[in-house]
C-alpha atoms as a PDB file:
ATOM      1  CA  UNK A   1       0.000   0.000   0.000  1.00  0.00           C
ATOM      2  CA  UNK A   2       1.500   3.321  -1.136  1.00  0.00           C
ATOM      3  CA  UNK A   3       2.221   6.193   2.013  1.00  0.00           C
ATOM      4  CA  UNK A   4      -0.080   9.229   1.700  1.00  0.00           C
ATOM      5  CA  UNK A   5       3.155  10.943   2.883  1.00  0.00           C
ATOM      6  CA  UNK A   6       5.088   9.468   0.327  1.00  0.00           C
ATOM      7  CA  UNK A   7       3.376  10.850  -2.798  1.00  0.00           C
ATOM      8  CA  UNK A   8       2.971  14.204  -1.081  1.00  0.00           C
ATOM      9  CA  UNK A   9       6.512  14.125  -0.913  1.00  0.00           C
ATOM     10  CA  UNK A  10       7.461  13.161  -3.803  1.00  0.00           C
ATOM     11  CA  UNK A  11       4.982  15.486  -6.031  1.00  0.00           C
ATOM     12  CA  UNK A  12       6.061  18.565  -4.240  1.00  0.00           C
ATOM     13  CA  UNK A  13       9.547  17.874  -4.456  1.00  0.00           C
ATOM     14  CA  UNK A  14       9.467  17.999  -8.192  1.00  0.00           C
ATOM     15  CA  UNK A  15       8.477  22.040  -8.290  1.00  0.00           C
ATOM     16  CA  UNK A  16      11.339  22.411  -6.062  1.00  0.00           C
ATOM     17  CA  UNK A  17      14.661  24.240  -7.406  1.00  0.00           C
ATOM     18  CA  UNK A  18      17.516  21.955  -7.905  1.00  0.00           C
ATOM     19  CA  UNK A  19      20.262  21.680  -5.009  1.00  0.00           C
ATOM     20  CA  UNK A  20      22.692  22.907  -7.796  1.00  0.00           C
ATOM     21  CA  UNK A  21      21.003  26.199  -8.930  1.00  0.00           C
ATOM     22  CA  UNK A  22      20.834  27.451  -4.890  1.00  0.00           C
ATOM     23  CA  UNK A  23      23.261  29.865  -4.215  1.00  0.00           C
ATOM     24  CA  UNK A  24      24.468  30.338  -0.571  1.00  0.00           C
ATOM     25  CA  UNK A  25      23.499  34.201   0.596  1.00  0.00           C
ATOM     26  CA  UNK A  26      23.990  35.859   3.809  1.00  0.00           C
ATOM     27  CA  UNK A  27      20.025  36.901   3.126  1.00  0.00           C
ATOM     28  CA  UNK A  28      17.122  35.251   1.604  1.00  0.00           C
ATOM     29  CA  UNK A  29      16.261  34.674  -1.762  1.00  0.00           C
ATOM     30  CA  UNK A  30      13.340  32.990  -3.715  1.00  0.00           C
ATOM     31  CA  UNK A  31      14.747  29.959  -4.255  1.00  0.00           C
ATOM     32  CA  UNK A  32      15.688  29.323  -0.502  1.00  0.00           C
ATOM     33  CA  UNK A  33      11.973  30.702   0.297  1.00  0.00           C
ATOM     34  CA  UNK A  34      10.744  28.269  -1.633  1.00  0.00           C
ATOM     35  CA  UNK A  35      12.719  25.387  -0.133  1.00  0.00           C
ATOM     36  CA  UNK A  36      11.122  26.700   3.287  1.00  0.00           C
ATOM     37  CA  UNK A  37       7.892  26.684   2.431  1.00  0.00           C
ATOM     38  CA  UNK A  38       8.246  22.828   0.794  1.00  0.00           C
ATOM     39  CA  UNK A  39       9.990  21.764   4.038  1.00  0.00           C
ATOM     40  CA  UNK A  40       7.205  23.404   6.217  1.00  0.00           C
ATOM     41  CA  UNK A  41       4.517  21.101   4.122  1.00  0.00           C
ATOM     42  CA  UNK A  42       5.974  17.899   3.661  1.00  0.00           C
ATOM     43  CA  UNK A  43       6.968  18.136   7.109  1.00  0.00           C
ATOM     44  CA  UNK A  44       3.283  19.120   8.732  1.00  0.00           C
ATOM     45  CA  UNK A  45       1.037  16.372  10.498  1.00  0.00           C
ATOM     46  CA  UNK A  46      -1.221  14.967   7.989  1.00  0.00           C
ATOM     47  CA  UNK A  47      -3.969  15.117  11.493  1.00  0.00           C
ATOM     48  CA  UNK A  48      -3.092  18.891  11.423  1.00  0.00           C
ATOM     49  CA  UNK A  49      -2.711  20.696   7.785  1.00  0.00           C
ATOM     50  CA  UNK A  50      -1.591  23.866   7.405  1.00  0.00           C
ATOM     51  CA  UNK A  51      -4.528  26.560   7.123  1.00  0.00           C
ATOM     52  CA  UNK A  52      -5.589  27.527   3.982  1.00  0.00           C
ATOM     53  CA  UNK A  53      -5.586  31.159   4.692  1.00  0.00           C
ATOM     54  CA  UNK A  54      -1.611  31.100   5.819  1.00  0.00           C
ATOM     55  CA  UNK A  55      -0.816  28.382   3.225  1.00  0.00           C
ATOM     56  CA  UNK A  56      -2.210  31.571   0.608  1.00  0.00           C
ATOM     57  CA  UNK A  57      -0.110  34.578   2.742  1.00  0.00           C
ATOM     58  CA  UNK A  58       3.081  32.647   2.282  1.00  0.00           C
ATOM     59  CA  UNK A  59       2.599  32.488  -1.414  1.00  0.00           C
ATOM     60  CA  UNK A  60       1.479  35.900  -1.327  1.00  0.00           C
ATOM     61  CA  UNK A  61       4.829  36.958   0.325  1.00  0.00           C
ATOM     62  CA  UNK A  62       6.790  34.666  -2.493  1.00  0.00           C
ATOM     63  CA  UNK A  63       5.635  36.512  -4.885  1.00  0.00           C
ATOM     64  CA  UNK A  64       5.965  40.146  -3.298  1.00  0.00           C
ATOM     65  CA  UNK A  65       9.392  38.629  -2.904  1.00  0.00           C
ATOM     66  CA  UNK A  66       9.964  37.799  -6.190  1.00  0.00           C
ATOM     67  CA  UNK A  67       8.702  41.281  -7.486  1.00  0.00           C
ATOM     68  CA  UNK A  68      10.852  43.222  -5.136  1.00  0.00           C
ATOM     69  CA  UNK A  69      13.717  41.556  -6.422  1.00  0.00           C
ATOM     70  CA  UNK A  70      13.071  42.105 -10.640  1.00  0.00           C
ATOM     71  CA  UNK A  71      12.118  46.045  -9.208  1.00  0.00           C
ATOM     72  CA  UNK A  72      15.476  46.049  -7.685  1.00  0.00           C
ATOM     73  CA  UNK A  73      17.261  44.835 -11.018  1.00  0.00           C
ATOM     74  CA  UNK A  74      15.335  47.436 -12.951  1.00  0.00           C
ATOM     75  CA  UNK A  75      16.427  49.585 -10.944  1.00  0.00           C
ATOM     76  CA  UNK A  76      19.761  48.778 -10.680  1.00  0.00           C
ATOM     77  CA  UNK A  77      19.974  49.127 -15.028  1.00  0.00           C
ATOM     78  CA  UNK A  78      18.022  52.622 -14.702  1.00  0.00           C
ATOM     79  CA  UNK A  79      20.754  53.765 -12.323  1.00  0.00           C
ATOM     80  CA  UNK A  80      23.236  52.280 -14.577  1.00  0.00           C
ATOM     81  CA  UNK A  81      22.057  54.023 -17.852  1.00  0.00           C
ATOM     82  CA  UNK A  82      21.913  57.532 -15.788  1.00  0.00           C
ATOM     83  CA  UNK A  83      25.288  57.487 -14.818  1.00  0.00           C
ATOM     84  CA  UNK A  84      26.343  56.389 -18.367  1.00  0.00           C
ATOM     85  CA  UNK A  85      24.568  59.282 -19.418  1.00  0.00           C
ATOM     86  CA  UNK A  86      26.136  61.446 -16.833  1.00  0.00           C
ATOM     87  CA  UNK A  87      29.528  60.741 -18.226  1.00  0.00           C
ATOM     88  CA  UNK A  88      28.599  61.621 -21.845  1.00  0.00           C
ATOM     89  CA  UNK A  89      27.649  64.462 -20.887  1.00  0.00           C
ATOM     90  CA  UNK A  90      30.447  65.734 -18.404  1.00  0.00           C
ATOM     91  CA  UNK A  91      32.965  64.248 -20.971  1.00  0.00           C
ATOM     92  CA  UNK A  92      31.228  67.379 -23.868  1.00  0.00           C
ATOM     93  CA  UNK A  93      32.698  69.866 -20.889  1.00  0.00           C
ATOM     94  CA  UNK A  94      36.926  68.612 -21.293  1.00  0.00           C
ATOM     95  CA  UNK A  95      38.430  71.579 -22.362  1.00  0.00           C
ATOM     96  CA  UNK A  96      36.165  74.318 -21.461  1.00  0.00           C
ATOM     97  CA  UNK A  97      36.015  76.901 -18.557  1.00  0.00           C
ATOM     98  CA  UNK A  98      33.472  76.460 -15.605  1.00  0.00           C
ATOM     99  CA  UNK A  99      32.866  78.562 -12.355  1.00  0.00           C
ATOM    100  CA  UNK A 100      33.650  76.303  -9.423  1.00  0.00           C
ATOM    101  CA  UNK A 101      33.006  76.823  -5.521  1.00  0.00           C
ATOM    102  CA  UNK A 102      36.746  76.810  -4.742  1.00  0.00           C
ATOM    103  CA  UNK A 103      38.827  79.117  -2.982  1.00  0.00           C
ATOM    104  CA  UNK A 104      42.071  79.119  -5.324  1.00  0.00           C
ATOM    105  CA  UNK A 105      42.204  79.938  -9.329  1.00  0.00           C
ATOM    106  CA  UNK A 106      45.032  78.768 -11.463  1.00  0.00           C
ATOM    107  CA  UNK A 107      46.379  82.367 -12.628  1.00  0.00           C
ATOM    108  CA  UNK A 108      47.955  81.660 -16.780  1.00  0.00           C
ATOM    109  CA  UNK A 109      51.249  83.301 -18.164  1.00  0.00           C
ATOM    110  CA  UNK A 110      50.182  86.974 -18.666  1.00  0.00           C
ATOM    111  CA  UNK A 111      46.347  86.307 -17.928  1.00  0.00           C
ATOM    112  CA  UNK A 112      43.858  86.679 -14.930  1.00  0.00           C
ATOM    113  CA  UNK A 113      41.551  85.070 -12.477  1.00  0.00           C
ATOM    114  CA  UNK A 114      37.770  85.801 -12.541  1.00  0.00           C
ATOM    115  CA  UNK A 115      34.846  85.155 -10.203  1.00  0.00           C
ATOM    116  CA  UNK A 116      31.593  85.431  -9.527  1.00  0.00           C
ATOM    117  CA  UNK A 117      30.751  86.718  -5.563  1.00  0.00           C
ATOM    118  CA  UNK A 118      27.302  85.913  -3.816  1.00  0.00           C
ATOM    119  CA  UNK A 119      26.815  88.954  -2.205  1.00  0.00           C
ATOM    120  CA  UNK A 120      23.375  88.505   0.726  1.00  0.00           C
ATOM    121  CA  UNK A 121      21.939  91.547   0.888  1.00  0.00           C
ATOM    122  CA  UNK A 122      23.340  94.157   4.299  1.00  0.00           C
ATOM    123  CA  UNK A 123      26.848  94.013   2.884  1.00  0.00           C
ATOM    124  CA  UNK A 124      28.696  97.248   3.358  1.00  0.00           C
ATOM    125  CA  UNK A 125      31.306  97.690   0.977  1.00  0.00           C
ATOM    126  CA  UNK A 126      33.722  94.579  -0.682  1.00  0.00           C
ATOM    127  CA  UNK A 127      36.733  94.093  -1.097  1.00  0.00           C
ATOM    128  CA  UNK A 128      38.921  91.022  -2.904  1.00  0.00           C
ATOM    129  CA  UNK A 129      41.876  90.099  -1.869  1.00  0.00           C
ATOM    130  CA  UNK A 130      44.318  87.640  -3.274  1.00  0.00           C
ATOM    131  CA  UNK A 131      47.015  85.637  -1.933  1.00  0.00           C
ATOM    132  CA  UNK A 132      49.627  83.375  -2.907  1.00  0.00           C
ATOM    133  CA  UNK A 133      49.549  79.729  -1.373  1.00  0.00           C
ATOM    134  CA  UNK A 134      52.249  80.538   1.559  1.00  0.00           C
ATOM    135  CA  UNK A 135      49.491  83.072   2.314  1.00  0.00           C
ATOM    136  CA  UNK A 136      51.103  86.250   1.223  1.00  0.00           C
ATOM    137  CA  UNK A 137      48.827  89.177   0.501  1.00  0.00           C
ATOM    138  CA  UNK A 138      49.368  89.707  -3.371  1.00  0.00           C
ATOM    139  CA  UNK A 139      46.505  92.563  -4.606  1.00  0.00           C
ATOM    140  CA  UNK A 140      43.535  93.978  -2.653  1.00  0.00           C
ATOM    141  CA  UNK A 141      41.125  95.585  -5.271  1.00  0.00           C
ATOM    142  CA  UNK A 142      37.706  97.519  -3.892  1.00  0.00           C
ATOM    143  CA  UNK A 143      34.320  95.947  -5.568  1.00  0.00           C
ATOM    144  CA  UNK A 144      32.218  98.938  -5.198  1.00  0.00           C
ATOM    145  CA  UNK A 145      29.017  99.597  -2.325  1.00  0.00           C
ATOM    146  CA  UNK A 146      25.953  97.956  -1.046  1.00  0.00           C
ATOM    147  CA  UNK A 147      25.872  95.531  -4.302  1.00  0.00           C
ATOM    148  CA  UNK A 148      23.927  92.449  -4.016  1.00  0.00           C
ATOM    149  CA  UNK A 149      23.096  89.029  -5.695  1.00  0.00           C
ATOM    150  CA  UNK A 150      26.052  88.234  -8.172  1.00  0.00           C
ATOM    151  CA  UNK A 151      28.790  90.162  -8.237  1.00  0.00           C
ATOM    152  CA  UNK A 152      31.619  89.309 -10.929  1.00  0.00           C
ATOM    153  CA  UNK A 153      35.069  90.085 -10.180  1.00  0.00           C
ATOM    154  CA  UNK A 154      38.691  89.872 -11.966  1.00  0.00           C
ATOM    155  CA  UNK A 155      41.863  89.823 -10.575  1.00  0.00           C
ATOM    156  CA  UNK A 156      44.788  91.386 -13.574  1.00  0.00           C
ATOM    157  CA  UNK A 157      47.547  88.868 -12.571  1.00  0.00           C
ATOM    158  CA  UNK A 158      49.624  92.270 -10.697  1.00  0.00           C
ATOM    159  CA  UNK A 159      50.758  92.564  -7.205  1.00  0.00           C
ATOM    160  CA  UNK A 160      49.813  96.168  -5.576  1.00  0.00           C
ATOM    161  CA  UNK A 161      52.659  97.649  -7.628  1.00  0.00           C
ATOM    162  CA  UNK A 162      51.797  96.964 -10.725  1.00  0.00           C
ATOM    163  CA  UNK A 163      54.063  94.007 -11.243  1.00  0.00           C
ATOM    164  CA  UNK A 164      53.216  90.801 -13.089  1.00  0.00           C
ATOM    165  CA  UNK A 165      53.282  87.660 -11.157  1.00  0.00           C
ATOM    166  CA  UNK A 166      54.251  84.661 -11.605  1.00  0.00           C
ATOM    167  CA  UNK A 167      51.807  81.948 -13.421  1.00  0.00           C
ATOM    168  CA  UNK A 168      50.620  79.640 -10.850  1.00  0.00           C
ATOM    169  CA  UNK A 169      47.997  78.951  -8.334  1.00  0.00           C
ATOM    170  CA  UNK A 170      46.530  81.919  -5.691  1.00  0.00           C
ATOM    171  CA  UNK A 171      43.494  82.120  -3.160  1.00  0.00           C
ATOM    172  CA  UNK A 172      40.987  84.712  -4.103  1.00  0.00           C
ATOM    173  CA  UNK A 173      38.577  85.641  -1.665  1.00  0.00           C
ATOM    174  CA  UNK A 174      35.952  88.037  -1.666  1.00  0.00           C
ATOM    175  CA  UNK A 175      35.101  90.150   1.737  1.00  0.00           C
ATOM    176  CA  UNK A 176      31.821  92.575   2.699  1.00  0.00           C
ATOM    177  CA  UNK A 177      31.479  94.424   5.523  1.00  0.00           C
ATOM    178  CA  UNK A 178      28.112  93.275   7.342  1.00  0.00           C
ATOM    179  CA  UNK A 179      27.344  95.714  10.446  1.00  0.00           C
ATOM    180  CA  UNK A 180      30.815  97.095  10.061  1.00  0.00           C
ATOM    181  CA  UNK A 181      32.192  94.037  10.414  1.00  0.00           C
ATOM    182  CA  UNK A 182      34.332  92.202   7.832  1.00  0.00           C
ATOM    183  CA  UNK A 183      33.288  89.403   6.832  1.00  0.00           C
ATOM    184  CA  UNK A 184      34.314  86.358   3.953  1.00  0.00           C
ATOM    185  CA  UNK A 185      31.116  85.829   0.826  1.00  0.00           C
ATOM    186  CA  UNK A 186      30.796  82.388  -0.959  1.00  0.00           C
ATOM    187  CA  UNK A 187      32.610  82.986  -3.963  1.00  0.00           C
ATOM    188  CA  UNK A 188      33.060  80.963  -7.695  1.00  0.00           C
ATOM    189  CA  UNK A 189      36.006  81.113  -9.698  1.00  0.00           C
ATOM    190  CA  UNK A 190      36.713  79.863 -12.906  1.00  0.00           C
ATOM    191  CA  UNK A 191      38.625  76.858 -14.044  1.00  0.00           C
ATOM    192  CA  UNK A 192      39.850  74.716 -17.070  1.00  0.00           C
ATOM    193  CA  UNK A 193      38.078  71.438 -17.031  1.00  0.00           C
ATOM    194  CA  UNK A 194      41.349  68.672 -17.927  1.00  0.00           C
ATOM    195  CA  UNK A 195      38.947  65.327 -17.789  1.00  0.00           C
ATOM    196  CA  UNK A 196      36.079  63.418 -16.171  1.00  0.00           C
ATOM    197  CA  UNK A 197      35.936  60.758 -14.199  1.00  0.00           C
ATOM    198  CA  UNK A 198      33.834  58.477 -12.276  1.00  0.00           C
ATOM    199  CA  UNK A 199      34.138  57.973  -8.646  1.00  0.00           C
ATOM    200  CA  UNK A 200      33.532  55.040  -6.569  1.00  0.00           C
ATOM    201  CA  UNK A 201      30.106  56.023  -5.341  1.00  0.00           C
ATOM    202  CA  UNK A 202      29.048  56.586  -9.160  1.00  0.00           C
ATOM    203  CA  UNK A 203      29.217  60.079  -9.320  1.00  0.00           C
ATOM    204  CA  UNK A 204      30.296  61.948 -11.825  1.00  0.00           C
ATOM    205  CA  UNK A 205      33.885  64.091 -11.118  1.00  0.00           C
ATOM    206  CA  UNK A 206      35.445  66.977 -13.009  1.00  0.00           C
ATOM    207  CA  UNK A 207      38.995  66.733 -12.875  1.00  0.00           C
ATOM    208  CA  UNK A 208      40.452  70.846 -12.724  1.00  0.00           C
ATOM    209  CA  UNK A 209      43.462  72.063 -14.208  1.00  0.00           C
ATOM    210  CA  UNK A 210      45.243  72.711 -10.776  1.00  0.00           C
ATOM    211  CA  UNK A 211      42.443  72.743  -8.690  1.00  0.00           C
ATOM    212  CA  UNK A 212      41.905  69.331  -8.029  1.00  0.00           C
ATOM    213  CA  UNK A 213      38.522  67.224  -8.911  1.00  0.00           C
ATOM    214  CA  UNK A 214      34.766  68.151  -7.975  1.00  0.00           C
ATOM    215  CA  UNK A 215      31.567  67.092  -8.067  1.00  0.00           C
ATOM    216  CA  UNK A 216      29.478  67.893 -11.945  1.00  0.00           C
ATOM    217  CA  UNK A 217      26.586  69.299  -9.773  1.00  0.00           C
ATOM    218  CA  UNK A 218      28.165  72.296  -7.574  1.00  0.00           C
ATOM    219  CA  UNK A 219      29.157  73.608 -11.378  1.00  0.00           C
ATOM    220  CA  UNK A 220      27.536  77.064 -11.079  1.00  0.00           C
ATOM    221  CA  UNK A 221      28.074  78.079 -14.729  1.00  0.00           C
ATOM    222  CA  UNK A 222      29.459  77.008 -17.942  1.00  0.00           C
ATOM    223  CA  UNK A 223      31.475  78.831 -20.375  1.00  0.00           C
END
């Protein structure tokens, strides 16, 4: 006489994933979900079968499982494709001039450094000052009074006499006096863009001539 058990077994087994195509994970997947939910049936009492209702709630949760897991992969591509995308485009800005949120400019044979100063509104008068990298106060050039919003700014490559300096790297900051007070404005200056790259986190990095690399989004403008 053949064991209800037995056929039970044996006729659930067969929609069960083979031992090969399991893949040990430190978290659960649907294949090992599956191999739960087989063990939990051929292993209940025949006296005492599992409900109906929860039999239904864990296939319910299979398949939310399942569909998490192809939204994840879609996902996963989408993300993919954008920062593909991302690249193509920051690779069409090698070679061109962008205003940056950093505090030194690269300063050419015989050219200049220019800016752009976000000037809140209260500030007095404003002054820029440059310095070389030691620290050195180079030039200190008056911006005008009581400007605010954007507030563009060029520094002639001379010291306070008149003299040409060397090409190289300087700080440039921009100062406005707020209740008397001096005090330092977020300022943008421009920079060469050498090449792109892609950092480990996916994001997209300009590479500056000089000036290090920084992220495509705190680009302010594009020339």
């Amino acid at each position: 006489m053949t064991d209800i058990g037995s056929i039970g077994k044996s006729a659930l087994e067969q929609y069960a994933p083979k031992q090969e195509e399991i893949k040990h994970k430190n978290e659960l997947g649907k294949n090992e979900f599956l191999n739960l939910m087989i063990a939990q049936l051929n292993n209940q009492s025949p006296l005492e079968p599992q409900d109906n209702t929860a039999f239904v709630a864990q296939l319910a949760q299979f398949s939310s499982l399942e569909g998490i897991t192809e939204l994840n992969n879609s996902v996963g591509d989408i993300a993919g494709e954008f920062r593909s995308a991302q690249a193509l485009q920051a690779s069409a800005m090698v070679g061109r001039s962008v205003l940056v949120p950093v505090g030194s400019g690269t300063l050419p044979l015989g050219g200049t450094i220019s800016g752009v100063a976000d000037v809140p509104e209260g500030s007095g008068k404003l002054t820029m000052k440059v310095y070389t990298q030691s620290g050195a106060l180079v030039s200190q050039s008056d911006l005008g009074q009581n400007q605010v919003g954007e507030v563009k700014f060029t520094w002639d490559g001379k010291n306070s006499n008149g003299e040409p300096m060397p090409a190289g790297s300087y700080r440039v900051e921009v100062e406005g006096y707020f209740d008397g007070k001096p005090e330092q404005v977020k300022s943008f200056l421009g920079a060469n863009v050498d090449s792109v790259s892609i950092a480990a986190d996916g994001g997209v990095k300009l590479n500056l001539a000089g000036q290090g690399s920084i992220a495509m989004s705190e680009v302010r403008q594009i020339f």
